[in-house]
C-alpha atoms as a PDB file:
ATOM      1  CA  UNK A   1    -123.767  32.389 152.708  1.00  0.00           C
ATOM      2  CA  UNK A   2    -120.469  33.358 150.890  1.00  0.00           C
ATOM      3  CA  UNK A   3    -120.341  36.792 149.559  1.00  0.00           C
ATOM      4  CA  UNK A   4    -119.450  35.719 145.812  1.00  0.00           C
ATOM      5  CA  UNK A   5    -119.621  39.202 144.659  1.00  0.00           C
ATOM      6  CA  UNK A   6    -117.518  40.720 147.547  1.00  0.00           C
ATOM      7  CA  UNK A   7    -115.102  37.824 146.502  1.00  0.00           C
ATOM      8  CA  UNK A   8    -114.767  38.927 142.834  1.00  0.00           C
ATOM      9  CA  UNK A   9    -114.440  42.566 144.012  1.00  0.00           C
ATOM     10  CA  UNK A  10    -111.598  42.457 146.583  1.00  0.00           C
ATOM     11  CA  UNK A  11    -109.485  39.667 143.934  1.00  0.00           C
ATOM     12  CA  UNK A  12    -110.315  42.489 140.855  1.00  0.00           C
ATOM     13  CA  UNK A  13    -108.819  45.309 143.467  1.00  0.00           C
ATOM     14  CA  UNK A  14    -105.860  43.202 144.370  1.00  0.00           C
ATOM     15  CA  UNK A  15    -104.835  42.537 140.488  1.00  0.00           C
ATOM     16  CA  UNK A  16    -105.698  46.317 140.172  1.00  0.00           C
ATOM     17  CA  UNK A  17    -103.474  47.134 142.657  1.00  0.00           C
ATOM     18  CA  UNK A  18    -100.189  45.290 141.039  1.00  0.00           C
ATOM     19  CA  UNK A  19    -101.026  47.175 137.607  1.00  0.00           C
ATOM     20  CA  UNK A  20     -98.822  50.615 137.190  1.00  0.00           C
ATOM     21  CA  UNK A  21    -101.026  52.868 135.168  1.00  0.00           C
ATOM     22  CA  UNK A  22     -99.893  55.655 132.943  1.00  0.00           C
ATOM     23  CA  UNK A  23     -98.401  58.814 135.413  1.00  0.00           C
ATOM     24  CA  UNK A  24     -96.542  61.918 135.030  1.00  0.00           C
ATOM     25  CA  UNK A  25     -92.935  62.514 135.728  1.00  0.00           C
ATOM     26  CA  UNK A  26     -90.428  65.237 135.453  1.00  0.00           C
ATOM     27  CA  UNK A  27     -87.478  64.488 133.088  1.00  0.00           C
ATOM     28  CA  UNK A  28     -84.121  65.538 134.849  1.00  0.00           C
ATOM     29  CA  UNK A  29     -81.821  63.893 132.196  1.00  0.00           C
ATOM     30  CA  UNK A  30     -81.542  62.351 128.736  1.00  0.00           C
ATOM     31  CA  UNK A  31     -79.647  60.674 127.119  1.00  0.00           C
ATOM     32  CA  UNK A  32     -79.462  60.707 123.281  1.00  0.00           C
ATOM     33  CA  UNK A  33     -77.015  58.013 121.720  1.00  0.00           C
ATOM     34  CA  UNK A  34     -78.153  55.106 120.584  1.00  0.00           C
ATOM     35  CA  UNK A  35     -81.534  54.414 117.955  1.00  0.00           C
ATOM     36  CA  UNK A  36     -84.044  55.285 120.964  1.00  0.00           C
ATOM     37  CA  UNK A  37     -83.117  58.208 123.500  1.00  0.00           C
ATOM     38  CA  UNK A  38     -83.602  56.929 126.828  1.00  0.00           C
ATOM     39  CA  UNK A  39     -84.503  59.505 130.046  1.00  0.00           C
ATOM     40  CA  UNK A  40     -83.873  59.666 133.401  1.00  0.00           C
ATOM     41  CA  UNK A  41     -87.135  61.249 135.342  1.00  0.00           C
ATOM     42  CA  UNK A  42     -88.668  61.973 138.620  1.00  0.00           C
ATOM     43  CA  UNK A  43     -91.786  60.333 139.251  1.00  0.00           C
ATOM     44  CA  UNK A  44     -94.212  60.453 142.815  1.00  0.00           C
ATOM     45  CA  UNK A  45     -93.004  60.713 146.118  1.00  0.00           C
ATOM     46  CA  UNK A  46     -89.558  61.435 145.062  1.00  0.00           C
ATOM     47  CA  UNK A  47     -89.631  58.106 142.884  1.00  0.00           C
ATOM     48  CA  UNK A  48     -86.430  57.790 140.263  1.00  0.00           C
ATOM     49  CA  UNK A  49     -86.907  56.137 136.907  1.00  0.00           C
ATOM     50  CA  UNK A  50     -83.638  55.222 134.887  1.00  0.00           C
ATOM     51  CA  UNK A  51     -83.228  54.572 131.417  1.00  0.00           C
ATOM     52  CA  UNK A  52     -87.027  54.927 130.338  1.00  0.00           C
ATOM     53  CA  UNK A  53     -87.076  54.968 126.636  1.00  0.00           C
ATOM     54  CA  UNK A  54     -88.416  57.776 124.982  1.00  0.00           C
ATOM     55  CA  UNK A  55     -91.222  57.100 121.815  1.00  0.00           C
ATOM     56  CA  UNK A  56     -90.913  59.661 119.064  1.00  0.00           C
ATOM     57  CA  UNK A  57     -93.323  59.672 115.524  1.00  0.00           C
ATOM     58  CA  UNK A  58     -91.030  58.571 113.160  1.00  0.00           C
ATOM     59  CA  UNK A  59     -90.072  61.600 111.003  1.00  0.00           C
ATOM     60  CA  UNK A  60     -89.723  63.785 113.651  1.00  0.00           C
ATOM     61  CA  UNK A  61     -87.682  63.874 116.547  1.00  0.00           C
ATOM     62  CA  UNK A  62     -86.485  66.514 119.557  1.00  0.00           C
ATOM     63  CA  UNK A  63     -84.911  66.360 122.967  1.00  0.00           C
ATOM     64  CA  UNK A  64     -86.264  67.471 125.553  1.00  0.00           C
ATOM     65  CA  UNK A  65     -85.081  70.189 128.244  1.00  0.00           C
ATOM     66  CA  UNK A  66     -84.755  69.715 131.319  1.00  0.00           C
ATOM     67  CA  UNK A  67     -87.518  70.050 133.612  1.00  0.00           C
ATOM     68  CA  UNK A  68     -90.235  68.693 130.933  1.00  0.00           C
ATOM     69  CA  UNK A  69     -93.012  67.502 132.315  1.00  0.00           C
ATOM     70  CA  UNK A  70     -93.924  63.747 130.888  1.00  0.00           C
ATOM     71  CA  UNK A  71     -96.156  61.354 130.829  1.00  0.00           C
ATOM     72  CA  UNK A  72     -95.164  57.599 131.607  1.00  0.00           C
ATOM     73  CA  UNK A  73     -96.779  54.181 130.262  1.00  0.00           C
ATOM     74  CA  UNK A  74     -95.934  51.394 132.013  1.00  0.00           C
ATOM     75  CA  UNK A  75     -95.798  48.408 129.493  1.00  0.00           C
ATOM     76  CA  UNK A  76     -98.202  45.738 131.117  1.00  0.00           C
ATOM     77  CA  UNK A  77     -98.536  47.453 134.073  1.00  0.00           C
ATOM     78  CA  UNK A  78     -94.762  47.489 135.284  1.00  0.00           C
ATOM     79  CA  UNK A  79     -93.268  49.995 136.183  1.00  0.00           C
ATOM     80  CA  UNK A  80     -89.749  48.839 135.072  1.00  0.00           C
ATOM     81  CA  UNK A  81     -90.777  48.437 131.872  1.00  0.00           C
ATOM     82  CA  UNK A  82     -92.650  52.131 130.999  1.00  0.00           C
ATOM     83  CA  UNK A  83     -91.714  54.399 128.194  1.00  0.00           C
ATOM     84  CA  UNK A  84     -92.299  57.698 127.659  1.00  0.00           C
ATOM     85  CA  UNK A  85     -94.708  58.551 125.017  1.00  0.00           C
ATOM     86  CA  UNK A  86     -95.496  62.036 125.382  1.00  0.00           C
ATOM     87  CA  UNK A  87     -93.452  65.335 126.414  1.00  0.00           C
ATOM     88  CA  UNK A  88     -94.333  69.384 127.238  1.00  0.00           C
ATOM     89  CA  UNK A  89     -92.526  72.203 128.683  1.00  0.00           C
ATOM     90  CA  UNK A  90     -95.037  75.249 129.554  1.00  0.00           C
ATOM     91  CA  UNK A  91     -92.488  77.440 129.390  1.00  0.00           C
ATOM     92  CA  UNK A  92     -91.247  77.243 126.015  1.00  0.00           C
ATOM     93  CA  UNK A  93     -94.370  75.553 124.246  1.00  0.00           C
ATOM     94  CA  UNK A  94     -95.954  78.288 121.988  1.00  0.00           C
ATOM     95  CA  UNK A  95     -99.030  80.067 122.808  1.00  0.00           C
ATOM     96  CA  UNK A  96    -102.688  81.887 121.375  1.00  0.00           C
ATOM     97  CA  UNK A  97    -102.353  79.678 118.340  1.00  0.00           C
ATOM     98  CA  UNK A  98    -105.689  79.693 116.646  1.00  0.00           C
ATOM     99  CA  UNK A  99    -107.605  76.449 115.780  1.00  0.00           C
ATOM    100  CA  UNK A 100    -105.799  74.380 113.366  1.00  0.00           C
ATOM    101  CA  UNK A 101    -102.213  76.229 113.520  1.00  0.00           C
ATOM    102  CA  UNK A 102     -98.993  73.898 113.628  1.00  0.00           C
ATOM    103  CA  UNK A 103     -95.655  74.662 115.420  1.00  0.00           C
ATOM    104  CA  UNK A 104     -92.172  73.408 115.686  1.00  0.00           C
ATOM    105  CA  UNK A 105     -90.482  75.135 118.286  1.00  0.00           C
ATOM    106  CA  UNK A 106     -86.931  75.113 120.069  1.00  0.00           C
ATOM    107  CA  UNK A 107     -86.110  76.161 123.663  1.00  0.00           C
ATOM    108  CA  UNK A 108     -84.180  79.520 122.060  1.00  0.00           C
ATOM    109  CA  UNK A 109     -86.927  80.911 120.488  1.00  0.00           C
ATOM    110  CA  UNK A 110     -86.409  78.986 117.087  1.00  0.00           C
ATOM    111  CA  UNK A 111     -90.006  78.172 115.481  1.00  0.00           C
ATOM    112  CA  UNK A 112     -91.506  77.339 112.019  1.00  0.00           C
ATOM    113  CA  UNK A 113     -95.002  77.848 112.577  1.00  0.00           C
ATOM    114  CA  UNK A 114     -98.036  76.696 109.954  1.00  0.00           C
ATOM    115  CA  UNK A 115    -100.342  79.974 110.187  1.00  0.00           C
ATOM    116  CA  UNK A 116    -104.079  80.551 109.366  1.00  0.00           C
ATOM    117  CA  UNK A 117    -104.957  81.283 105.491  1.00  0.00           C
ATOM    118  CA  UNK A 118    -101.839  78.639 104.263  1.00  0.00           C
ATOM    119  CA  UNK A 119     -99.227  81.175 105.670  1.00  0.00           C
ATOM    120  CA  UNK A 120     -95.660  79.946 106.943  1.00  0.00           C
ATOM    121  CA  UNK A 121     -94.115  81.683 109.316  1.00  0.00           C
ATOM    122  CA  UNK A 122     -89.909  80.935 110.512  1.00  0.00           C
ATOM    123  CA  UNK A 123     -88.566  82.671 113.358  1.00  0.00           C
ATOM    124  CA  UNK A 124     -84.500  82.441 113.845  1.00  0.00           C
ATOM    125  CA  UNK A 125     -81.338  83.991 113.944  1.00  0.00           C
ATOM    126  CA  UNK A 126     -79.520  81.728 110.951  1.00  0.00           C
ATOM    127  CA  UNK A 127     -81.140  79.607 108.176  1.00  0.00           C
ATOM    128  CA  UNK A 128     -79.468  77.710 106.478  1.00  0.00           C
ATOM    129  CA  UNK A 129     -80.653  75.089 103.090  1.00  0.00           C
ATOM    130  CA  UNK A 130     -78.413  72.590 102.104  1.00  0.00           C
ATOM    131  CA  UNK A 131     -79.402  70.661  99.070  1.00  0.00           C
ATOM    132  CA  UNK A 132     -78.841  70.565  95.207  1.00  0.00           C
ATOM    133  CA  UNK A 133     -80.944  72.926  93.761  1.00  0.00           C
ATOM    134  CA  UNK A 134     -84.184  74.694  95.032  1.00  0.00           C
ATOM    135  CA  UNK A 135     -86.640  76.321  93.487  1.00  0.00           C
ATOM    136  CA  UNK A 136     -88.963  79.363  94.266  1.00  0.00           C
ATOM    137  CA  UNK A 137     -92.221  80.146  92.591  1.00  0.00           C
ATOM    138  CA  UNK A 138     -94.603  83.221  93.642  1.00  0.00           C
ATOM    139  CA  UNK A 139     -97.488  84.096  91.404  1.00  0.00           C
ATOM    140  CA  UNK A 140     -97.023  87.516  92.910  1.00  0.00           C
ATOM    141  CA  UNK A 141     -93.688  88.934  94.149  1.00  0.00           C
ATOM    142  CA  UNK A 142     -90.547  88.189  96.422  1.00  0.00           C
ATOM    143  CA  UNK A 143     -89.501  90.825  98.464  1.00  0.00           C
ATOM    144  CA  UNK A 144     -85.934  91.242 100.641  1.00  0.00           C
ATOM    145  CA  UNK A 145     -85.066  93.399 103.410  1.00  0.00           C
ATOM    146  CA  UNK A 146     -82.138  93.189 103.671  1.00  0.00           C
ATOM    147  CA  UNK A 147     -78.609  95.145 104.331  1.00  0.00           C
ATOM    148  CA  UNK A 148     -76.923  92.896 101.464  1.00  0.00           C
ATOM    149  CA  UNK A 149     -77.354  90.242  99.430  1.00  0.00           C
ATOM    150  CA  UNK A 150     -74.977  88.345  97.809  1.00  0.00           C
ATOM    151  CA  UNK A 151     -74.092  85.611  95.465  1.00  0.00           C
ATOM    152  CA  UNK A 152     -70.727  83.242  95.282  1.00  0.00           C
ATOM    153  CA  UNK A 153     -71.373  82.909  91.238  1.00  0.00           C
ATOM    154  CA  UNK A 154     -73.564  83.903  88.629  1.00  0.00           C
ATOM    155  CA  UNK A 155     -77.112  85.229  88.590  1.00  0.00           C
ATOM    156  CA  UNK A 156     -79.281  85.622  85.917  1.00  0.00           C
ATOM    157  CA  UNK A 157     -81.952  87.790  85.239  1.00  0.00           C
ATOM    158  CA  UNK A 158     -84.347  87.222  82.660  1.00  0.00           C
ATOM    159  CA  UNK A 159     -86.660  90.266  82.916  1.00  0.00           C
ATOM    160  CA  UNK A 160     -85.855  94.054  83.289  1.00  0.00           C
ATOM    161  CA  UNK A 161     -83.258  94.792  86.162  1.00  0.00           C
ATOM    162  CA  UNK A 162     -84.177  98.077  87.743  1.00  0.00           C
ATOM    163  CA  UNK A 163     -81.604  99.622  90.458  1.00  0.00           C
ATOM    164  CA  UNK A 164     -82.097 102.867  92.409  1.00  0.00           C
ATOM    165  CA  UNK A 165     -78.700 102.484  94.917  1.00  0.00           C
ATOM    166  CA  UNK A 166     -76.488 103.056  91.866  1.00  0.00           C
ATOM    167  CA  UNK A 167     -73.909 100.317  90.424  1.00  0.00           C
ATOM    168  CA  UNK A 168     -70.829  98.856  90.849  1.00  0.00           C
ATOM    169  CA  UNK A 169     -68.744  95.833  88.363  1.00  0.00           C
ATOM    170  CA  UNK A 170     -65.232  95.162  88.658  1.00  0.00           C
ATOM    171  CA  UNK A 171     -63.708  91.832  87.920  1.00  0.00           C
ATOM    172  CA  UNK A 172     -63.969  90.547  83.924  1.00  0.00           C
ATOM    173  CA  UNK A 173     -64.387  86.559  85.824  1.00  0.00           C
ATOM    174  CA  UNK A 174     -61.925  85.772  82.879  1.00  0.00           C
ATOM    175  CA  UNK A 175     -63.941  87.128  79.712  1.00  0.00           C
ATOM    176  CA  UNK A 176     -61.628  89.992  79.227  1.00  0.00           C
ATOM    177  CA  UNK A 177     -64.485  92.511  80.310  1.00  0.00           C
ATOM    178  CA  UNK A 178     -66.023  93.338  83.473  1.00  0.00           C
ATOM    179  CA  UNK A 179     -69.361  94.356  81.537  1.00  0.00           C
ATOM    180  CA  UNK A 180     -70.825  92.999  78.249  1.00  0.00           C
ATOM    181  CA  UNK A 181     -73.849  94.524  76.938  1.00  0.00           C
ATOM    182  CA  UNK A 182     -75.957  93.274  73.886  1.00  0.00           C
ATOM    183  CA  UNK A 183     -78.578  96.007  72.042  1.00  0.00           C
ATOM    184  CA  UNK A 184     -78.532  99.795  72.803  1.00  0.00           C
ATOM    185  CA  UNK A 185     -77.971 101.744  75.450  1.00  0.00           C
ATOM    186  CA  UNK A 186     -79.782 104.397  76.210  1.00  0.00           C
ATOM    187  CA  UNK A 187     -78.538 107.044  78.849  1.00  0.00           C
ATOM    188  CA  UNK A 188     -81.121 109.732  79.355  1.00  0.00           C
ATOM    189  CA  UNK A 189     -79.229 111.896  81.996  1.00  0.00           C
ATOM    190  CA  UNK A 190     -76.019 112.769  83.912  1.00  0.00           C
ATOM    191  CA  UNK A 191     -72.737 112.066  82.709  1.00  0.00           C
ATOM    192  CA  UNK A 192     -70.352 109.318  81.853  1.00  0.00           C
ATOM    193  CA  UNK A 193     -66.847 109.455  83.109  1.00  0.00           C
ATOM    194  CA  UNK A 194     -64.255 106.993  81.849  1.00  0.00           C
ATOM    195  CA  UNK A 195     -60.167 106.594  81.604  1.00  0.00           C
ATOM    196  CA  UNK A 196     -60.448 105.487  78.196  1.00  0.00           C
ATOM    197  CA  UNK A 197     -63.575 104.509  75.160  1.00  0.00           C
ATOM    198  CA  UNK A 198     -63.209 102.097  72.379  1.00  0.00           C
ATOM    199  CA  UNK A 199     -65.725 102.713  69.536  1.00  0.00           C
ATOM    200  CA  UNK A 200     -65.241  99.895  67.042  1.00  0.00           C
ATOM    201  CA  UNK A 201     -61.571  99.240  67.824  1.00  0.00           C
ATOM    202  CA  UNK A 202     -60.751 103.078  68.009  1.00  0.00           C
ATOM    203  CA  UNK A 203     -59.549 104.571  71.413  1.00  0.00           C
ATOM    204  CA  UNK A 204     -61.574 107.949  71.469  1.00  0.00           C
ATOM    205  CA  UNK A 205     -59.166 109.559  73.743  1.00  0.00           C
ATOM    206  CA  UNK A 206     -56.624 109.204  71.601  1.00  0.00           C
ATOM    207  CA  UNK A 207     -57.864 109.433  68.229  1.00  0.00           C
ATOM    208  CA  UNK A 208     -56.486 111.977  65.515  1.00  0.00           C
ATOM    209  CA  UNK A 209     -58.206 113.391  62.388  1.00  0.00           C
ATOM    210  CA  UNK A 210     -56.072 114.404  59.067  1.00  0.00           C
ATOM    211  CA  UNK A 211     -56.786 118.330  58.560  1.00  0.00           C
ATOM    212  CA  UNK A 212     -55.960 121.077  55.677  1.00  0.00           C
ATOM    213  CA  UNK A 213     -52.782 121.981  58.522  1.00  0.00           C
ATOM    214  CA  UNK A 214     -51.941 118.347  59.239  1.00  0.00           C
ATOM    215  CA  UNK A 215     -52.869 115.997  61.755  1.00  0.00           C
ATOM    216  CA  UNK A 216     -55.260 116.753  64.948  1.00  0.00           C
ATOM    217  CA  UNK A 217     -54.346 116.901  68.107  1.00  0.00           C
ATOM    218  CA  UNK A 218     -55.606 114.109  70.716  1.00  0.00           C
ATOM    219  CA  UNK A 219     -58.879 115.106  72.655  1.00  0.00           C
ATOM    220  CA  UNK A 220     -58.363 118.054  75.330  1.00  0.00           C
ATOM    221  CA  UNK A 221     -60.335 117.857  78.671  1.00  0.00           C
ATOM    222  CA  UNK A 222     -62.722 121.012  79.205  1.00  0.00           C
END
């Protein structure tokens, strides 16, 4: 009596057996020109694939370093038609994350990491934001620290401006005066030192009085 079910069995394991299924492979080289990067990897038993596209989510893309360990879909089961659909490198890949955290990381220690209680977190050496205009609002505060800070143009402050480092203008940017002030001034201690003071139009320095014995003198240091 034939052995149908033998039959079936060994022709199911011979199909089988011509299928590639998914594997892992070590990418040794990639190459990034072109709408789709393509890789060159090492696969089993010192198997080479060539020019094995890499699949990306659009929106986001990276490349790989060297040495990234991969994992390899054969499309319909050949193998010279696989792509790559999924990449990691242990040694740069970012660690103790807790439950629902989100990284973007770079092989020099460049990350922007999505913390626990809605906190962002950027590690780098340079940032830099290119764009039109940006805008910041915190409820709470902003705070700096920071050597210097500096702007190419104007800034505007439209609350009280509170300095404890001390002061220093020069320039008039083409107004004719390096500081204009609008309201009193109150100055509460120290001194005030100055080459020459203009009270409405008069040089002080300068000024003279008439006097029963003729005009004053001009204003003598101490």
């Amino acid at each position: 009596m034939t052995d149908i079910t033998g039959i079936i069995r060994r022709n199911i394991a011979t199909a089988l057996a011509g299928i590639r299924r998914p594997f892992r492979a070590v990418l040794s080289r990639i190459t990034t020109e072109g709408g789709v990067m393509t890789a060159q990897l090492d696969g089993l038993s010192g198997e080479t694939l060539q020019a094995v596209e890499v699949f990306q989510h659009f929106g986001f893309t990276s490349v790989p370093p060297e040495n990234a360990m991969a994992v390899i879909l054969p499309l319909g089961g050949s193998t010279s038609h696989s792509v790559v659909v999924a990449t990691e490198h242990s040694e740069y890949r970012i660690q103790s994350l807790k439950p629902g955290e989100v990284a973007i990381y770079s092989s020099d220690g460049a990350s922007i990491t999505l913390k626990d209680g809605q906190a962002i977190k950027a590690t780098c050496k340079t940032f830099t934001l290119e764009c039109e205009s940006a805008a910041i609002n915190a409820s709470k505060s902003i705070a700096c620290t920071t050597p210097d800070f500096s702007t190419s143009q104007n800034a505007t402050v439209k609350g009280l401006l509170t300095g404890s480092g001390g002061m220093s203008i020069s320039g008039d940017n083409g107004s004719g005066s390096a500081a204009t002030f609008a309201g009193d001034i109150s100055h509460t201690s120290g001194s005030i030192s100055s080459l020459s003071v203009k009270i409405n139009g008069v040089e002080v320095s300068g000024h003279i009085h008439d006097t029963p014995e003729g005009k004053s003198g001009p204003m003598l240091a101490d």
